[in-house]
C-alpha atoms as a PDB file:
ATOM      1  CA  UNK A   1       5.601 -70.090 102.713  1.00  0.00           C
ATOM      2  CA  UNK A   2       3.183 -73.070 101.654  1.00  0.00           C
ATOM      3  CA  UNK A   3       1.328 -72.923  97.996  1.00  0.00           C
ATOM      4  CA  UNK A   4      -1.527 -71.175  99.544  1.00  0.00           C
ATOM      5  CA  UNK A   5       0.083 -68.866 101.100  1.00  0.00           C
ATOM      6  CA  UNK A   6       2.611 -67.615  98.037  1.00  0.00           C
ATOM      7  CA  UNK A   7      -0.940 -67.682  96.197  1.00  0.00           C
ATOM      8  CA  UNK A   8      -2.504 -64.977  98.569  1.00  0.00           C
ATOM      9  CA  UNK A   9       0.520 -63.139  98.632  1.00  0.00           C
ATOM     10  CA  UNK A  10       0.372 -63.189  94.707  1.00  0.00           C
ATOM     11  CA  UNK A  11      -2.690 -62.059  94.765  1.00  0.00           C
ATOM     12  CA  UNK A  12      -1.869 -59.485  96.962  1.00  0.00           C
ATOM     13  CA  UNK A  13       1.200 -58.115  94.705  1.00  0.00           C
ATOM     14  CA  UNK A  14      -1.154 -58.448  91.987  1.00  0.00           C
ATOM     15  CA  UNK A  15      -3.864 -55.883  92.667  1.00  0.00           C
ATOM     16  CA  UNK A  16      -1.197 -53.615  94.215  1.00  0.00           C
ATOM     17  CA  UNK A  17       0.640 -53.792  90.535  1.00  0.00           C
ATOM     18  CA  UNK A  18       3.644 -54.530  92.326  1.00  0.00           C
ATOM     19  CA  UNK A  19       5.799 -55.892  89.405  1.00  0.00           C
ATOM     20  CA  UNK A  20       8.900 -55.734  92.195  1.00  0.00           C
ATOM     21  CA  UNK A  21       7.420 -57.600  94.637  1.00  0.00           C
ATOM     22  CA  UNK A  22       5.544 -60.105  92.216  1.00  0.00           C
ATOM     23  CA  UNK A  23       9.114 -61.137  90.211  1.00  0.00           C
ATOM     24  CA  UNK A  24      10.185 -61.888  94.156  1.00  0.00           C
ATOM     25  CA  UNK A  25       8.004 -64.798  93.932  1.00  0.00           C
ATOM     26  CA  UNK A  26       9.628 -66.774  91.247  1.00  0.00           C
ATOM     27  CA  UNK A  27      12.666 -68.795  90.693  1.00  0.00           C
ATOM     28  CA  UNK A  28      15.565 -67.486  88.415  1.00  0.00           C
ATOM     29  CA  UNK A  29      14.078 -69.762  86.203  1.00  0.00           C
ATOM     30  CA  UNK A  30      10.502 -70.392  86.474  1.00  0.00           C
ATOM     31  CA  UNK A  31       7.983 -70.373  84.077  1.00  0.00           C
ATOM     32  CA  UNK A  32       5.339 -68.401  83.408  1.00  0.00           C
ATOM     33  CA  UNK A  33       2.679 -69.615  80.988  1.00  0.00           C
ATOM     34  CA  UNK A  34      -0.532 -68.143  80.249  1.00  0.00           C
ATOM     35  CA  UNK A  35      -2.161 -70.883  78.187  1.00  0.00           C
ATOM     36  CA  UNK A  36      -3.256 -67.891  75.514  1.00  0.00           C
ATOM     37  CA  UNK A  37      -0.084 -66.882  75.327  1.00  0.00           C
ATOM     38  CA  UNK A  38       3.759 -68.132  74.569  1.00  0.00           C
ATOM     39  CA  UNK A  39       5.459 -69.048  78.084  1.00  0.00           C
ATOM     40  CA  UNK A  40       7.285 -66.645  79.940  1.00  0.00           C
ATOM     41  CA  UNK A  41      10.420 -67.935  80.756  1.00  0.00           C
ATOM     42  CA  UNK A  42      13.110 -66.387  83.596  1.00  0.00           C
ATOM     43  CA  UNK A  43      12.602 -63.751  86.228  1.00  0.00           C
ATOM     44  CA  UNK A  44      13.606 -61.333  84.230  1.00  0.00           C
ATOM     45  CA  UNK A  45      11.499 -62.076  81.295  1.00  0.00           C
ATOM     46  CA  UNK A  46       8.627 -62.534  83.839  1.00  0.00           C
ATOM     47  CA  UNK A  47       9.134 -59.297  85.300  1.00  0.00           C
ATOM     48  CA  UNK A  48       9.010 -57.580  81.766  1.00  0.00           C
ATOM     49  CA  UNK A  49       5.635 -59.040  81.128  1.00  0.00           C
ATOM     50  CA  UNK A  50       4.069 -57.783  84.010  1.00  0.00           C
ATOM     51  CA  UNK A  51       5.242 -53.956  83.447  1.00  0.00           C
ATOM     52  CA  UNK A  52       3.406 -54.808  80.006  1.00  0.00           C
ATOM     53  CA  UNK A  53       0.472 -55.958  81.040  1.00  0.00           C
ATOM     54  CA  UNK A  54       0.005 -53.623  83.990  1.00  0.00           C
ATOM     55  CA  UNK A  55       0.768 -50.817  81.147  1.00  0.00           C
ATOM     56  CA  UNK A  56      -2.397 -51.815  78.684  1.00  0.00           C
ATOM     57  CA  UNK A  57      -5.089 -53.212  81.165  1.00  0.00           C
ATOM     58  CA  UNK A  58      -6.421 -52.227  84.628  1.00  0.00           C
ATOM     59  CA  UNK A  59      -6.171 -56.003  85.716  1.00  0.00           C
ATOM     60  CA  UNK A  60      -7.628 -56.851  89.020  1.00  0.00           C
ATOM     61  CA  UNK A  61      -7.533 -60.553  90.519  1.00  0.00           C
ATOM     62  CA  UNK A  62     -11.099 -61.395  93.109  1.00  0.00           C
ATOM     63  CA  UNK A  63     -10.205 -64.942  94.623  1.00  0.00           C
ATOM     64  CA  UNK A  64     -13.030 -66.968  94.345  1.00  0.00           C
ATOM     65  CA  UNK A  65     -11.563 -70.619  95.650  1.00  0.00           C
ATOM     66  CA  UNK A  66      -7.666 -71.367  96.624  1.00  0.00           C
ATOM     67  CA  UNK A  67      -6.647 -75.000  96.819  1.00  0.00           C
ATOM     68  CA  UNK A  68      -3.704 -77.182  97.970  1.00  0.00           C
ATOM     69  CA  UNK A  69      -2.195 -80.172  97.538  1.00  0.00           C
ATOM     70  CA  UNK A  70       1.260 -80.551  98.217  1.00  0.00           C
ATOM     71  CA  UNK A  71       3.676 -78.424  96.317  1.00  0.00           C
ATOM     72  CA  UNK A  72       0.927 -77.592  94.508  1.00  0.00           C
ATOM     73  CA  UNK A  73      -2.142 -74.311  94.602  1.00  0.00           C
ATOM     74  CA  UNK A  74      -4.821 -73.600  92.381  1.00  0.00           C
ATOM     75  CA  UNK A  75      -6.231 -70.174  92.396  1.00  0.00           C
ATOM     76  CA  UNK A  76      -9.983 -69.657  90.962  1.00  0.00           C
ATOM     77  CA  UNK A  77     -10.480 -66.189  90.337  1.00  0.00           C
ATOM     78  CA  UNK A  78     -12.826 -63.566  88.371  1.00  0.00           C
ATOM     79  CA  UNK A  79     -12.346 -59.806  87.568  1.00  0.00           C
ATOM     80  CA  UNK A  80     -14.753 -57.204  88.266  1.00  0.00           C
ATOM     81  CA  UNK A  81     -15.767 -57.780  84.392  1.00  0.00           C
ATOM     82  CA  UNK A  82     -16.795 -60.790  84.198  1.00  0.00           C
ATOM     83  CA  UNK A  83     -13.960 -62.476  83.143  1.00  0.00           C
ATOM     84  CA  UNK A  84     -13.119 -65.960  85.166  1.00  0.00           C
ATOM     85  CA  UNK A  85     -10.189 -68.056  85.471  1.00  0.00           C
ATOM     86  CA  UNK A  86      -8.030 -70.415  87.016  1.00  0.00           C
ATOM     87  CA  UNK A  87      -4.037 -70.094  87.977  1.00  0.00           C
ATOM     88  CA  UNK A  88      -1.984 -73.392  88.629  1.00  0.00           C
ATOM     89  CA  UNK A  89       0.849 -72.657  91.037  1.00  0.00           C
ATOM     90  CA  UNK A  90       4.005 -74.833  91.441  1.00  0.00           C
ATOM     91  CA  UNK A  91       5.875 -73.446  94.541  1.00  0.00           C
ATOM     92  CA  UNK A  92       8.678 -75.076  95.868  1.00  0.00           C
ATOM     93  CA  UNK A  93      10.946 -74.055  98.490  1.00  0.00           C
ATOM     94  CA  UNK A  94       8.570 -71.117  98.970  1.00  0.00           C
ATOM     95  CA  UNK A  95       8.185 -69.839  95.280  1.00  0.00           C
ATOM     96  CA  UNK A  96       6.930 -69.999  92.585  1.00  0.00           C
ATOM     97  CA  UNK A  97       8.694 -72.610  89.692  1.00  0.00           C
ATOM     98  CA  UNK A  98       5.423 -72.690  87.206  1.00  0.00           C
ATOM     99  CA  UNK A  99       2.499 -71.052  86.866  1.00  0.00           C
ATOM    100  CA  UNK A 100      -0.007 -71.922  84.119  1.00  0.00           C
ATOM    101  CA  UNK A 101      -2.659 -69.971  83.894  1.00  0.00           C
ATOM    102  CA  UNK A 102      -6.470 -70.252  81.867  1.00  0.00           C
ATOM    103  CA  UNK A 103      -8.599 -67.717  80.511  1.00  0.00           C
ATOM    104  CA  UNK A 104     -10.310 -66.282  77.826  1.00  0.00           C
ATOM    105  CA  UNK A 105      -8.037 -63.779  75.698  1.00  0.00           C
ATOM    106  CA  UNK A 106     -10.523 -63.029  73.637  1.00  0.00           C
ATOM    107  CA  UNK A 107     -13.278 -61.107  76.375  1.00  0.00           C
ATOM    108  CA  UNK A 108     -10.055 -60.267  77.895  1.00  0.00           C
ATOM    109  CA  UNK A 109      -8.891 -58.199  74.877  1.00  0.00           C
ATOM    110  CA  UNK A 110     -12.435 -56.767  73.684  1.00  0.00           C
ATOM    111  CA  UNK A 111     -13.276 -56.031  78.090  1.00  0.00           C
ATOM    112  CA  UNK A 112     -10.153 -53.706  77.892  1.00  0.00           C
ATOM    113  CA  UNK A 113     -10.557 -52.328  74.572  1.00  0.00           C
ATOM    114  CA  UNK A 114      -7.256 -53.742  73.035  1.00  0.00           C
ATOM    115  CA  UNK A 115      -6.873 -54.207  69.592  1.00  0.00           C
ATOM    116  CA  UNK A 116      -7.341 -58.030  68.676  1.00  0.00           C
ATOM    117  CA  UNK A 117      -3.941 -59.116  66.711  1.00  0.00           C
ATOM    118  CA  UNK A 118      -4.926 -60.576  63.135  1.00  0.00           C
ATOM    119  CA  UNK A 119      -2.565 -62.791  63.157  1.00  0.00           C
END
């Protein structure tokens, strides 16, 4: 699959909460970092923080733009909240080897009534 298409698939996966079918998308090793947050690092370890997340927020991904360039997608999204973002995608041979991803924690965690860490 090219970048855009492993990106529409993602998406896909994503609003299904299909944590199986989403970890099929990486590497062994890829990385997953959420700029907010520490990077993910390994399949496994990827797959763990997806049950996670899926388990405290009703997360839902509406593409707004998908570029390509190369090995290379960018996914511009928003949530039926109001929250926006953007998703960098490194896919080679088909899937994913880094994704880096940019939004704001902070409407995330107040949106979906999550307690706001204090430290």
């Amino acid at each position: 699959m090219k970048p855009r298409e492993v990106v529409h698939k993602f998406v896909d996966l994503f609003n299904n909460k299909d944590i199986v079918g989403l970890t099929a998308l990486y590497h062994d090793d890829a990385i997953n970092h959420q700029v907010a947050n520490e990077p993910v690092v390994g399949k496994k370890a990827i797959h763990k923080m997806f049950e996670h997340e899926f388990a405290i927020a009703n997360m839902v991904c509406i593409v707004e733009n998908i570029f390509e360039d190369g090995e290379w997608a960018i996914l511009e999204w928003k949530d039926p909240l109001g929250l926006r973002g953007c998703g960098f995608f490194h896919v080679v041979n088909g899937k994913i080897k880094l994704q880096r991803g940019y939004w704001d924690k902070l409407s995330f965690l107040k949106q979906h009534n999550i307690p706001i860490p204090t430290e």
